[in-house]
PDB file of N, CA and C in Angstrom:
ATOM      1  N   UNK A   1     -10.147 -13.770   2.148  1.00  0.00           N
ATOM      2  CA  UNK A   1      -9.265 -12.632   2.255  1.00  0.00           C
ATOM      3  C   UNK A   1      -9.020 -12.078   0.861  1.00  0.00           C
ATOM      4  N   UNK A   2      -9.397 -11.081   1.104  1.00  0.00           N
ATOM      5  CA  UNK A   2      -8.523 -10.375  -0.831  1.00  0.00           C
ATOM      6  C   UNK A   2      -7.120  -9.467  -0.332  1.00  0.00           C
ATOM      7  N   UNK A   3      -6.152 -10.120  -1.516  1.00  0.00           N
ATOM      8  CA  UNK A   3      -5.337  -9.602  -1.490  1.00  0.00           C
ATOM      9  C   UNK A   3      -4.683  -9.066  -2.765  1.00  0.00           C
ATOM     10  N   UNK A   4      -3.767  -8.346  -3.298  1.00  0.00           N
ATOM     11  CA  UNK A   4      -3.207  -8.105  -4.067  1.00  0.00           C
ATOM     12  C   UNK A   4      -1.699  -7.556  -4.534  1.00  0.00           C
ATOM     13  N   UNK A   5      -0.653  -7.438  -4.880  1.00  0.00           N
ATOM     14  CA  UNK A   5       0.806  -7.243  -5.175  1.00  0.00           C
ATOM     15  C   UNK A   5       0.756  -5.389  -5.523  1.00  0.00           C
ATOM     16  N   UNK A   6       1.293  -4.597  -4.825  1.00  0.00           N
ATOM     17  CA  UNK A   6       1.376  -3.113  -5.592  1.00  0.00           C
ATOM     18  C   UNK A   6       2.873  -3.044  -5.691  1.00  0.00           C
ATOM     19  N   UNK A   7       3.409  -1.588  -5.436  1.00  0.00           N
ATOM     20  CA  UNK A   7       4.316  -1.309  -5.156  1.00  0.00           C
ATOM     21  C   UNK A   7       5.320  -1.202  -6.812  1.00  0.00           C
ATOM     22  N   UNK A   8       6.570  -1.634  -6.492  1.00  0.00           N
ATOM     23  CA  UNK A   8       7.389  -1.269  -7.930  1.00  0.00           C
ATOM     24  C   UNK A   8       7.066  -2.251  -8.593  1.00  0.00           C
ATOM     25  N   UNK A   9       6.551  -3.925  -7.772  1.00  0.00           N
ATOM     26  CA  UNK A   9       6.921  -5.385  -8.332  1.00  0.00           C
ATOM     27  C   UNK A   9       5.450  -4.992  -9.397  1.00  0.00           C
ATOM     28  N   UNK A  10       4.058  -4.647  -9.244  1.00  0.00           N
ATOM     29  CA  UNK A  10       3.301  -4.093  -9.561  1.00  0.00           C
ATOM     30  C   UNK A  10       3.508  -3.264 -11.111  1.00  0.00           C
ATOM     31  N   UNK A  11       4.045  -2.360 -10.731  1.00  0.00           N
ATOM     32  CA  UNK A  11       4.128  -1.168 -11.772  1.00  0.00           C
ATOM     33  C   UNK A  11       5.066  -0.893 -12.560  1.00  0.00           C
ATOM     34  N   UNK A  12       5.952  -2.496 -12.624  1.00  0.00           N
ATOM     35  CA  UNK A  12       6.948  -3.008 -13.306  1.00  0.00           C
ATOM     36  C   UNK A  12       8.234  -2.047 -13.314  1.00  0.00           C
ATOM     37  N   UNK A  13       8.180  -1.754 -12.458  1.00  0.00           N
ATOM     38  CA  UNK A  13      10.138  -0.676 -11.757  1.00  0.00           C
ATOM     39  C   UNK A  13      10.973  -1.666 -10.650  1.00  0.00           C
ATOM     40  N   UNK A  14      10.579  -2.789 -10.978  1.00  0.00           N
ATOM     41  CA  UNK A  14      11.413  -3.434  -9.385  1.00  0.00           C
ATOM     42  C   UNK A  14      13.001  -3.535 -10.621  1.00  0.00           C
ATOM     43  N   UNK A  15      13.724  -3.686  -9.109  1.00  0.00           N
ATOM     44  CA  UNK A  15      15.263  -3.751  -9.801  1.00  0.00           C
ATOM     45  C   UNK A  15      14.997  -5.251  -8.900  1.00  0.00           C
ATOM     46  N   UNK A  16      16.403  -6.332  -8.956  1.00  0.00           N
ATOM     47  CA  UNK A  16      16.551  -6.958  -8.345  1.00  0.00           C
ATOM     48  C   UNK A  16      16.361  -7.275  -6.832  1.00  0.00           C
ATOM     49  N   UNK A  17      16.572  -6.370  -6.334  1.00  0.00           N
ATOM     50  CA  UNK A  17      16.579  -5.948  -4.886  1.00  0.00           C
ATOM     51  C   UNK A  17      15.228  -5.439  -4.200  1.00  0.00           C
ATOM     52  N   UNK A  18      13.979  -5.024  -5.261  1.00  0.00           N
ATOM     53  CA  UNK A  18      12.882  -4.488  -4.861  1.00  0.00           C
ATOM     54  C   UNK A  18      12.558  -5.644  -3.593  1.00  0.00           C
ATOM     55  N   UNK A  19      11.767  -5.240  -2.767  1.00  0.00           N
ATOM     56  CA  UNK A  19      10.877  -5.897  -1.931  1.00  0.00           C
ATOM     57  C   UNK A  19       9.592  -6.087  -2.493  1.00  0.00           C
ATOM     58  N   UNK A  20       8.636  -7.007  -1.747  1.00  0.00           N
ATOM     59  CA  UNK A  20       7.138  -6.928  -2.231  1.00  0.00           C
ATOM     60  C   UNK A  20       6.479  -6.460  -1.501  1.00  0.00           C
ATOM     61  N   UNK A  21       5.687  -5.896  -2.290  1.00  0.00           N
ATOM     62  CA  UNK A  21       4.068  -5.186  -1.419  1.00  0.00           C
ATOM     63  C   UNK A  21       2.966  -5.894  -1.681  1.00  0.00           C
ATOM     64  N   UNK A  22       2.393  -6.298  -0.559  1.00  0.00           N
ATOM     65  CA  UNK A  22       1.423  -7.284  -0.573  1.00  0.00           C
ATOM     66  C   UNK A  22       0.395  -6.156   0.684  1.00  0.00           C
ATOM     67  N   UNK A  23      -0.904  -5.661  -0.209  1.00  0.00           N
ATOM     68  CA  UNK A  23      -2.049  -4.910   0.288  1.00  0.00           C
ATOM     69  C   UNK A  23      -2.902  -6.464   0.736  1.00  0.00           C
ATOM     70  N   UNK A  24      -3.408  -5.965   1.731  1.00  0.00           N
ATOM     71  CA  UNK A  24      -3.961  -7.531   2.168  1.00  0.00           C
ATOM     72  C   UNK A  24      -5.850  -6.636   2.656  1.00  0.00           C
ATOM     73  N   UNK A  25      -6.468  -7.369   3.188  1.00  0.00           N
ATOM     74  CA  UNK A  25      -7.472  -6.430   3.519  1.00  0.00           C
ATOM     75  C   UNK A  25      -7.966  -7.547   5.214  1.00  0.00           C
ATOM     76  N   UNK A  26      -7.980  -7.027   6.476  1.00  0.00           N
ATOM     77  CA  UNK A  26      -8.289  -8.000   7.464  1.00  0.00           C
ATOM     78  C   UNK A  26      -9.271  -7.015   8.210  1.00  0.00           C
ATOM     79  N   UNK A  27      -9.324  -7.941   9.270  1.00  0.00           N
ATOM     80  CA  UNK A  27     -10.688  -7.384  10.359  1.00  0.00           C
ATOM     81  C   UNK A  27      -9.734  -6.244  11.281  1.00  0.00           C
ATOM     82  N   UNK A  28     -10.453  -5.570  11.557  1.00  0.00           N
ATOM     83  CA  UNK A  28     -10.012  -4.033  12.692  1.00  0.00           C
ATOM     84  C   UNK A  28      -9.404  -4.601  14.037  1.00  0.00           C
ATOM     85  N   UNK A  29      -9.647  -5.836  13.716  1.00  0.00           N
ATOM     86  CA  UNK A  29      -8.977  -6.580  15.384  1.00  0.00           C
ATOM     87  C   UNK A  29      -7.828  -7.024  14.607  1.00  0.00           C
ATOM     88  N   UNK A  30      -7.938  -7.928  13.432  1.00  0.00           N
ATOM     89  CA  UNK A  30      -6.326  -8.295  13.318  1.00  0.00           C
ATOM     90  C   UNK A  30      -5.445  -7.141  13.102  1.00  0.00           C
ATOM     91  N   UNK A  31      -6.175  -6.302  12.648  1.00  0.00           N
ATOM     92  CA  UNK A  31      -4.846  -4.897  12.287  1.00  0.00           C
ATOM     93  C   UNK A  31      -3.962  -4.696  13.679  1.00  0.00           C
ATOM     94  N   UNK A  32      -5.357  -4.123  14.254  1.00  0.00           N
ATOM     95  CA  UNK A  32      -4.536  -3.833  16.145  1.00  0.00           C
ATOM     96  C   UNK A  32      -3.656  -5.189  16.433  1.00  0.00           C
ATOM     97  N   UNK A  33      -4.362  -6.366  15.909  1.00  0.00           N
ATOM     98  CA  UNK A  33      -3.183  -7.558  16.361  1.00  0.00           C
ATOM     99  C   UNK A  33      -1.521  -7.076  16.167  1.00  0.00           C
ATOM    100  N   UNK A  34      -2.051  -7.050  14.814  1.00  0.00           N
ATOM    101  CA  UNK A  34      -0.665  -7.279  13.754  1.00  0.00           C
ATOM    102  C   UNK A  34       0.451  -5.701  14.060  1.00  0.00           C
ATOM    103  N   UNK A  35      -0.205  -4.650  14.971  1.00  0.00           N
ATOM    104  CA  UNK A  35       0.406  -3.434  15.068  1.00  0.00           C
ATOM    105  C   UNK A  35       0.721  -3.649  16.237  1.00  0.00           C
ATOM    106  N   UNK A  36      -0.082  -4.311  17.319  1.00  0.00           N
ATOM    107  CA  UNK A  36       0.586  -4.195  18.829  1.00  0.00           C
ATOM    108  C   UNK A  36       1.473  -5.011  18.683  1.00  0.00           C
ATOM    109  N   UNK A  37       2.298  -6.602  17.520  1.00  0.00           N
ATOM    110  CA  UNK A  37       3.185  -7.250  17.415  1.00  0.00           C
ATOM    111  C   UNK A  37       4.537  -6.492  16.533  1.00  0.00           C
ATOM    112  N   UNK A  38       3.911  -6.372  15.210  1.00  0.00           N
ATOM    113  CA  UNK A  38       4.876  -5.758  14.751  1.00  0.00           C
ATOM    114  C   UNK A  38       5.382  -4.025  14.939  1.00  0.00           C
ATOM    115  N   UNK A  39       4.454  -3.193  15.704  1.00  0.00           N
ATOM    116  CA  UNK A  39       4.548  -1.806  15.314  1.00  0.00           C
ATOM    117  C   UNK A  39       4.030  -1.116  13.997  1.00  0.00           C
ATOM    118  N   UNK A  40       4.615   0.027  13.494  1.00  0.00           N
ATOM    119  CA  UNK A  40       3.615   0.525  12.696  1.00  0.00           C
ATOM    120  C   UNK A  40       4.077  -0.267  11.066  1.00  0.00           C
ATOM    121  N   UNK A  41       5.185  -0.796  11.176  1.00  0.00           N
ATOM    122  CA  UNK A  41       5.198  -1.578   9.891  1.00  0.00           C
ATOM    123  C   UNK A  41       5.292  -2.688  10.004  1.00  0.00           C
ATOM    124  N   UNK A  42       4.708  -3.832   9.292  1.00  0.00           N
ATOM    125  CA  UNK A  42       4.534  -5.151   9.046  1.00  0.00           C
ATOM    126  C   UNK A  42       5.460  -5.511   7.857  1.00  0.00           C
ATOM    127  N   UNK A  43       7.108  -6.181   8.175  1.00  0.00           N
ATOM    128  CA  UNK A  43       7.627  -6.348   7.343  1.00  0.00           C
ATOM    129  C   UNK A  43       8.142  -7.878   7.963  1.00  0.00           C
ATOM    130  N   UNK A  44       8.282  -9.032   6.312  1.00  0.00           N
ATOM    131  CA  UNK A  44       8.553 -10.029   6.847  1.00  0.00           C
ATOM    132  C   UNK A  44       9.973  -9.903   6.113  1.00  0.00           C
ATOM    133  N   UNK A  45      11.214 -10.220   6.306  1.00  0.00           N
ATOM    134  CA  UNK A  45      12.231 -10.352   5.249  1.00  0.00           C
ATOM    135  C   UNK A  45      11.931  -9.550   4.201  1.00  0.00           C
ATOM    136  N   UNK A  46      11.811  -9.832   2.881  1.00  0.00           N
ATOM    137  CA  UNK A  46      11.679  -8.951   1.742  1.00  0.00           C
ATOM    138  C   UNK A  46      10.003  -8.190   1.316  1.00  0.00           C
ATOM    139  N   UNK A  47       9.191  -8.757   2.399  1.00  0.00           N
ATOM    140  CA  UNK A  47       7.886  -9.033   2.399  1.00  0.00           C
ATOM    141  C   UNK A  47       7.292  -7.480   3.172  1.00  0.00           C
ATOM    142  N   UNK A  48       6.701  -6.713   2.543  1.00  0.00           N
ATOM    143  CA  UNK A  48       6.040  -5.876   3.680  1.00  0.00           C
ATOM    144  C   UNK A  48       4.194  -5.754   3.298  1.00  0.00           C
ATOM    145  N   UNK A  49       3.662  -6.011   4.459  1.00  0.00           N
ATOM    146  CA  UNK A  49       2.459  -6.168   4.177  1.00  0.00           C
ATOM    147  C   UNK A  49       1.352  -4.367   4.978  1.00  0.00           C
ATOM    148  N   UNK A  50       0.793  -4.308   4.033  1.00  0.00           N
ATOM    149  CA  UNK A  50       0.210  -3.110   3.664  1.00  0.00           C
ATOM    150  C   UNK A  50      -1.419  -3.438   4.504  1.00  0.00           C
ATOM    151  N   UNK A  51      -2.053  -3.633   5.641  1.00  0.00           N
ATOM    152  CA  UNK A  51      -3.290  -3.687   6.028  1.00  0.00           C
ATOM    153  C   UNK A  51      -4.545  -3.089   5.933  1.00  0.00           C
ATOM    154  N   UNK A  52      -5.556  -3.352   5.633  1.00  0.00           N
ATOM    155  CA  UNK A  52      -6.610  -1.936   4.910  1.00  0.00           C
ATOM    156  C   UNK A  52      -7.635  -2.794   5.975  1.00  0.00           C
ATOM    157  N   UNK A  53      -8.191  -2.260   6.280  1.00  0.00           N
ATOM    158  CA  UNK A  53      -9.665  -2.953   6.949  1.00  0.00           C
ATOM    159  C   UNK A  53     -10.839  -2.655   6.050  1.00  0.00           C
ATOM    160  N   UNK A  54     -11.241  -2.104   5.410  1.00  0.00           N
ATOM    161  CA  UNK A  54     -12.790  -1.822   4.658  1.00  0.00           C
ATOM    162  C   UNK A  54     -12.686  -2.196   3.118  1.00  0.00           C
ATOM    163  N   UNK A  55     -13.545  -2.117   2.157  1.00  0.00           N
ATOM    164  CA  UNK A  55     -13.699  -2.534   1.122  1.00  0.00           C
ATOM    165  C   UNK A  55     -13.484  -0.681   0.117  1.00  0.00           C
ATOM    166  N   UNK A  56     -13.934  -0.184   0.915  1.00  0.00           N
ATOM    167  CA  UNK A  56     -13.673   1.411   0.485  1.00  0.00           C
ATOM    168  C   UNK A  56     -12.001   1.771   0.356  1.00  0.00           C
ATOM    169  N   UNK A  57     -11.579   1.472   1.406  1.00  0.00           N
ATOM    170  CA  UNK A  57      -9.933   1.467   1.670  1.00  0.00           C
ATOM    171  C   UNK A  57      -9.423   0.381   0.444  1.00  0.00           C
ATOM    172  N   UNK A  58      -9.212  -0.397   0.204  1.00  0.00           N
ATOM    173  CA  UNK A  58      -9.121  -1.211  -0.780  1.00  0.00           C
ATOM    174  C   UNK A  58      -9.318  -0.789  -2.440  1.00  0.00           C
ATOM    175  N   UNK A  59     -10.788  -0.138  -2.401  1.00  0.00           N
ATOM    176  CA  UNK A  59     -10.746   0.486  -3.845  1.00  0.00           C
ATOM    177  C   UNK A  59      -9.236   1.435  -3.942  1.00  0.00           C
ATOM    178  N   UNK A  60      -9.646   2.272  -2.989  1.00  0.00           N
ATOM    179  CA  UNK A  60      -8.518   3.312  -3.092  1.00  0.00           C
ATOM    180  C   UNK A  60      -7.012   3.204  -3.306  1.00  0.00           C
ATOM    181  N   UNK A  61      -6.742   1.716  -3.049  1.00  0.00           N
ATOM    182  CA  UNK A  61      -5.659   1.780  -2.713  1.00  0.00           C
ATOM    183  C   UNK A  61      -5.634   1.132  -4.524  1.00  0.00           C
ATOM    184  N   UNK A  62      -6.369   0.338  -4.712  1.00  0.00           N
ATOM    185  CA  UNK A  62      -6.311  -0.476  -6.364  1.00  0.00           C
ATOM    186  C   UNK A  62      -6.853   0.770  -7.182  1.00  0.00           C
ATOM    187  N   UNK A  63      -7.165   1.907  -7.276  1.00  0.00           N
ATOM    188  CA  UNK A  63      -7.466   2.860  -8.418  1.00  0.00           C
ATOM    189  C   UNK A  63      -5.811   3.378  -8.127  1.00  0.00           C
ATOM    190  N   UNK A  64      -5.383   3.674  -6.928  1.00  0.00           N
ATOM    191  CA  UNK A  64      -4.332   4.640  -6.996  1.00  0.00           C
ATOM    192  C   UNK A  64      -3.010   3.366  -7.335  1.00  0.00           C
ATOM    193  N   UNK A  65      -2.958   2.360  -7.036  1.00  0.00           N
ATOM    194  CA  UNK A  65      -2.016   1.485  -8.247  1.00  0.00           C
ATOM    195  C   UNK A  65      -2.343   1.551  -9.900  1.00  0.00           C
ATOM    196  N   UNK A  66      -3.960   1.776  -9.834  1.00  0.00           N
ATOM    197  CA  UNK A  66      -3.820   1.323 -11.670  1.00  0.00           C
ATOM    198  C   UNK A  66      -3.147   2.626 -11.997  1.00  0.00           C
ATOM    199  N   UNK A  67      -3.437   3.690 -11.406  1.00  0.00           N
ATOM    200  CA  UNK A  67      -2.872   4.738 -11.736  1.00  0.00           C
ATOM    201  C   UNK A  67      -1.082   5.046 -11.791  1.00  0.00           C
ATOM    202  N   UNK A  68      -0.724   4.286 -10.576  1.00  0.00           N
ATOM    203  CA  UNK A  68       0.602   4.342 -11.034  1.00  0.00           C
ATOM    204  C   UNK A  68       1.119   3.717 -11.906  1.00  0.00           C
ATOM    205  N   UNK A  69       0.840   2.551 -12.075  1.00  0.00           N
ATOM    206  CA  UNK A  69       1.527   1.600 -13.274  1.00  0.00           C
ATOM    207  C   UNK A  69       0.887   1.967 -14.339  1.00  0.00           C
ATOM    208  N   UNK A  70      -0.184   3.235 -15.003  1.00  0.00           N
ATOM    209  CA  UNK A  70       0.004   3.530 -16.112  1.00  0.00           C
ATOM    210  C   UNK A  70       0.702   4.969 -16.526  1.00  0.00           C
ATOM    211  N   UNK A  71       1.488   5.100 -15.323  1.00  0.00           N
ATOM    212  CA  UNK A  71       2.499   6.281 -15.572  1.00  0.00           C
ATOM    213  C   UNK A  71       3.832   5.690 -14.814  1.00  0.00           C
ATOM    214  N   UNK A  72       4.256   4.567 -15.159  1.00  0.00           N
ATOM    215  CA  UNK A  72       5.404   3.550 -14.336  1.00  0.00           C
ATOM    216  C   UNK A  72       6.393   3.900 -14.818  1.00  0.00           C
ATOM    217  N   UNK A  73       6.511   4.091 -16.396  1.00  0.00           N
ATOM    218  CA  UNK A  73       7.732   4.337 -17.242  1.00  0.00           C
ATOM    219  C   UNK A  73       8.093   6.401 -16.908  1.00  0.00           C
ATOM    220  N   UNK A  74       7.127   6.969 -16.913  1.00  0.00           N
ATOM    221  CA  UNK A  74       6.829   8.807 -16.737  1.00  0.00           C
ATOM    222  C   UNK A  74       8.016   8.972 -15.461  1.00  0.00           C
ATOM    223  N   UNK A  75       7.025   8.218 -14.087  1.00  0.00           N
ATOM    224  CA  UNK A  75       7.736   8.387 -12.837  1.00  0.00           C
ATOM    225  C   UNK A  75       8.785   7.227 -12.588  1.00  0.00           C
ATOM    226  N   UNK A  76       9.042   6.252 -13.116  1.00  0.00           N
ATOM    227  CA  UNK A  76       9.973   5.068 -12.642  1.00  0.00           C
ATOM    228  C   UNK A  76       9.840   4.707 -11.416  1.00  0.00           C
ATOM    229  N   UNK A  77       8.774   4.190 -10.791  1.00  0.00           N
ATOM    230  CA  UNK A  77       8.829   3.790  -9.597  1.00  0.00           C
ATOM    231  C   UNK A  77       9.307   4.885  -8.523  1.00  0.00           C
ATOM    232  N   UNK A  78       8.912   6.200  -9.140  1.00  0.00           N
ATOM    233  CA  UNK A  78       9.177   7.335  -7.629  1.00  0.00           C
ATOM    234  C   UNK A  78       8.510   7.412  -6.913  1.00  0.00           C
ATOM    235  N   UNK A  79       8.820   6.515  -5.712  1.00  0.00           N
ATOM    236  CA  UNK A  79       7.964   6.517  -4.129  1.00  0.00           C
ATOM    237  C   UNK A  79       7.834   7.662  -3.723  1.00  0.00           C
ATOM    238  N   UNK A  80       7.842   8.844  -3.794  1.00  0.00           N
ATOM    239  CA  UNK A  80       7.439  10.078  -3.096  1.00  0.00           C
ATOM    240  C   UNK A  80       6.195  10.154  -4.556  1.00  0.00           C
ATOM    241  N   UNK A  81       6.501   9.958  -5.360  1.00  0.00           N
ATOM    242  CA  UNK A  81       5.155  10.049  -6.219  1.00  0.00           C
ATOM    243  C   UNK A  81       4.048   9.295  -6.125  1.00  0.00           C
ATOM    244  N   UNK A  82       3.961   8.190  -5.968  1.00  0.00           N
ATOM    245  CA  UNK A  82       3.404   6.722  -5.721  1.00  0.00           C
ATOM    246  C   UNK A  82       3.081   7.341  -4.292  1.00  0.00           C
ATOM    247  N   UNK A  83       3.454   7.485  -3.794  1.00  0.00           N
ATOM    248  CA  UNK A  83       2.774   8.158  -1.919  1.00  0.00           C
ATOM    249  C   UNK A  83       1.643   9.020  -2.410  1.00  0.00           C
ATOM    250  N   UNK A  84       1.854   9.930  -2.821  1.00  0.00           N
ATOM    251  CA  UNK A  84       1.220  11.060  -3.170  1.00  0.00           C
ATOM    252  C   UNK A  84       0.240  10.931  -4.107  1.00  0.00           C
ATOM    253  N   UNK A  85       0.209   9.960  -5.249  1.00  0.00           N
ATOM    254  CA  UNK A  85      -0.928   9.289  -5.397  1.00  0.00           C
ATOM    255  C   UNK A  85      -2.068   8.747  -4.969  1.00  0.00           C
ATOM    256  N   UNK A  86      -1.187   7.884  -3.979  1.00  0.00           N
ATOM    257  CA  UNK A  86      -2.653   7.149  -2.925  1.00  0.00           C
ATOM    258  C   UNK A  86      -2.685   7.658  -2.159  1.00  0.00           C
ATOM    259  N   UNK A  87      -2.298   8.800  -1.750  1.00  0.00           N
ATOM    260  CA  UNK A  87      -2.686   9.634  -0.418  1.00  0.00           C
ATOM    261  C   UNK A  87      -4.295  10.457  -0.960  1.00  0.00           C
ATOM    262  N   UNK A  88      -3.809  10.707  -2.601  1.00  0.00           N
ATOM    263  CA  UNK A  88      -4.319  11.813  -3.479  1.00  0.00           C
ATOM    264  C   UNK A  88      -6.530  10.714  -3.417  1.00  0.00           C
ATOM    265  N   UNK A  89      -5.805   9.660  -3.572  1.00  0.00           N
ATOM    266  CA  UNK A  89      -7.127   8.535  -3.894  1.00  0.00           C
ATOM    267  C   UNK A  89      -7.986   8.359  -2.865  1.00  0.00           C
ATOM    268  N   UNK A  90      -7.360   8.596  -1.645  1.00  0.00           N
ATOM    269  CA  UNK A  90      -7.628   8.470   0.034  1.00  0.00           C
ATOM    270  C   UNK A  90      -8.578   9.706  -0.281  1.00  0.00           C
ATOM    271  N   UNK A  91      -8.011  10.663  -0.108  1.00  0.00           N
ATOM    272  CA  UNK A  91      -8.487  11.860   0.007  1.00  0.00           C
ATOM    273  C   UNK A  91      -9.908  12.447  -0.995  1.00  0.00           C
ATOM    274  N   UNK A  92      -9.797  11.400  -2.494  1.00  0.00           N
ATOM    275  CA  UNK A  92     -10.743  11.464  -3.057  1.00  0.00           C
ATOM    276  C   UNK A  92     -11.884  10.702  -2.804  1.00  0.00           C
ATOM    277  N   UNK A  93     -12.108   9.824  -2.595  1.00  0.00           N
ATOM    278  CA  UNK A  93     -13.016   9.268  -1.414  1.00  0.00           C
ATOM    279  C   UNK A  93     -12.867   8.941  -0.008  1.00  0.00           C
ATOM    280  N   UNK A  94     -12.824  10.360   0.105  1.00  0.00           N
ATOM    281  CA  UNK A  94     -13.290  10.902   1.539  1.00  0.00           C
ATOM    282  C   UNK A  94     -12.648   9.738   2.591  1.00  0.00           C
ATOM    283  N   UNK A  95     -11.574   9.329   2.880  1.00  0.00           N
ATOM    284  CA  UNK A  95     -10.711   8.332   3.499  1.00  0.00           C
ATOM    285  C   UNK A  95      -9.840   9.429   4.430  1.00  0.00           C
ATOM    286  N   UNK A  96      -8.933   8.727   5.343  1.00  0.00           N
ATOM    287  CA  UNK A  96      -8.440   9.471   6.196  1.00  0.00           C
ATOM    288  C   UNK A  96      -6.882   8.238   5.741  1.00  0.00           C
ATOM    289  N   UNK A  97      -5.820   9.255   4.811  1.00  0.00           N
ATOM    290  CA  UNK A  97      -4.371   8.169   4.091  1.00  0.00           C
ATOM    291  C   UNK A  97      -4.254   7.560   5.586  1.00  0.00           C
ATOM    292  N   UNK A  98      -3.801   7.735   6.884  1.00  0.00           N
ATOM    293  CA  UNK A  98      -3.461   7.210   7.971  1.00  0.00           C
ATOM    294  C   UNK A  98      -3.563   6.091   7.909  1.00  0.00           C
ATOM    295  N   UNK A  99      -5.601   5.694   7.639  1.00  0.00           N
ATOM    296  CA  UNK A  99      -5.832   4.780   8.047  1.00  0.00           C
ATOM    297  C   UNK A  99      -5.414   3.175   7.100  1.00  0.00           C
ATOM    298  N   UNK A 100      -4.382   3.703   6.283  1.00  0.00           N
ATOM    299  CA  UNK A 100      -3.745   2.854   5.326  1.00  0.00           C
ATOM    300  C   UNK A 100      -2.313   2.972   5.254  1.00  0.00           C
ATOM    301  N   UNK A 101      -2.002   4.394   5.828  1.00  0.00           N
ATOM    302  CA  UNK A 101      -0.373   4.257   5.581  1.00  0.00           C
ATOM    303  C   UNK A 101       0.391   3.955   6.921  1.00  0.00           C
ATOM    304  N   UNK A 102      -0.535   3.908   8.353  1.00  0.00           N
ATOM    305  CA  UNK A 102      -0.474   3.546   9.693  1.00  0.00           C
ATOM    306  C   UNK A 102       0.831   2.246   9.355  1.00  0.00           C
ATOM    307  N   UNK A 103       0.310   1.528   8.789  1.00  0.00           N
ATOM    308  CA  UNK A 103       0.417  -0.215   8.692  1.00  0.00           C
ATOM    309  C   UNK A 103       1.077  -0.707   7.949  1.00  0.00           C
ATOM    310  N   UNK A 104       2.337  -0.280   7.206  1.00  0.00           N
ATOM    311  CA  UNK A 104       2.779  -0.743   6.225  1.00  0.00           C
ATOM    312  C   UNK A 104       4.208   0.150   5.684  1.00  0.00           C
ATOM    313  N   UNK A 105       4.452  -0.137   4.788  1.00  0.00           N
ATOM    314  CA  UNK A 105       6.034   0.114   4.017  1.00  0.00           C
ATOM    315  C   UNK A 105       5.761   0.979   3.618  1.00  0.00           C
ATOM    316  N   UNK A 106       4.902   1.926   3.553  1.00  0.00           N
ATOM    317  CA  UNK A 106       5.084   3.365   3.082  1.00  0.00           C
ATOM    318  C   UNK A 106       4.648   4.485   4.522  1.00  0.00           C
ATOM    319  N   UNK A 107       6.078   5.458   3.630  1.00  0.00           N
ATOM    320  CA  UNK A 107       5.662   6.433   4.516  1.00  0.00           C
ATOM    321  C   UNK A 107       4.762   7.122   4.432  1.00  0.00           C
ATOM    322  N   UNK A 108       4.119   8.026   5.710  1.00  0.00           N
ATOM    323  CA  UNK A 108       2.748   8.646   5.667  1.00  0.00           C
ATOM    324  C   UNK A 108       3.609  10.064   5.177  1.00  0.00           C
TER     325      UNK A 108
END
C-alpha cells in the first residue's frame, strides 16, 4: 500500500487541534467498500483518510501537496486554497478532482 500524510500536518500549519490527512491509495473495490460503510467521507476520530485508486491519482495529489507546503507560510494552511490547488493538479493531468475528493475530508 503507499501511503502518505498531506493536509496542514504536511505543510506545517497544523495548530493543536489540526486533524490528519492520511492519502492512502487502494483497489476500486475497497473504495466502494469503504464508501458504502462510511459514506462520502472516511473519518476515524482525528483521522480522515483521503482514497485514490490509480498511481496517476496519487501523483496528483503529491505534486499538488509539494506545491502547497512550498507556499505554507504565503497561504497558512488556507483550505479553500489547498482545494483549489489539487483540484488545479487533477485537472492538469487530465483527472476528473471527484474521483479524489468523492472520499475524503475535503470538500469538492
Amino acid at each position: 500500500m503507499k501511503a502518505f500524510i498531506t493536509g496542514s500536518r504536511a505543510y506545517g500549519t497544523a495548530t493543536p487541534t489540526s486533524n490528519f490527512d492520511l492519502v492512502i491509495q487502494v483497489s476500486v473495490e475497497d473504495k466502494a467498500a469503504l464508501e458504502a460503510e462510511f459514506g462520502t467521507t472516511v473519518r476515524a476520530g482525528n483521522l480522515n483518510l483521503i482514497c485514490l485508486t490509480t498511481e496517476k491519482e496519487m501523483m496528483a495529489w503529491m505534486l499538488a501537496k509539494e506545491e502547497c507546503m512550498t507556499l505554507a507560510r504565503p497561504f497558512d494552511g488556507n483550505r479553500e486554497v489547498a482545494v483549489a490547488i489539487h483540484k488545479a493538479w487533477f485537472r492538469k493531468l487530465g483527472l476528473l478532482a471527484r474521483s479524489a475528493f468523492g472520499l475524503s475530508g475535503v470538500a469538492r
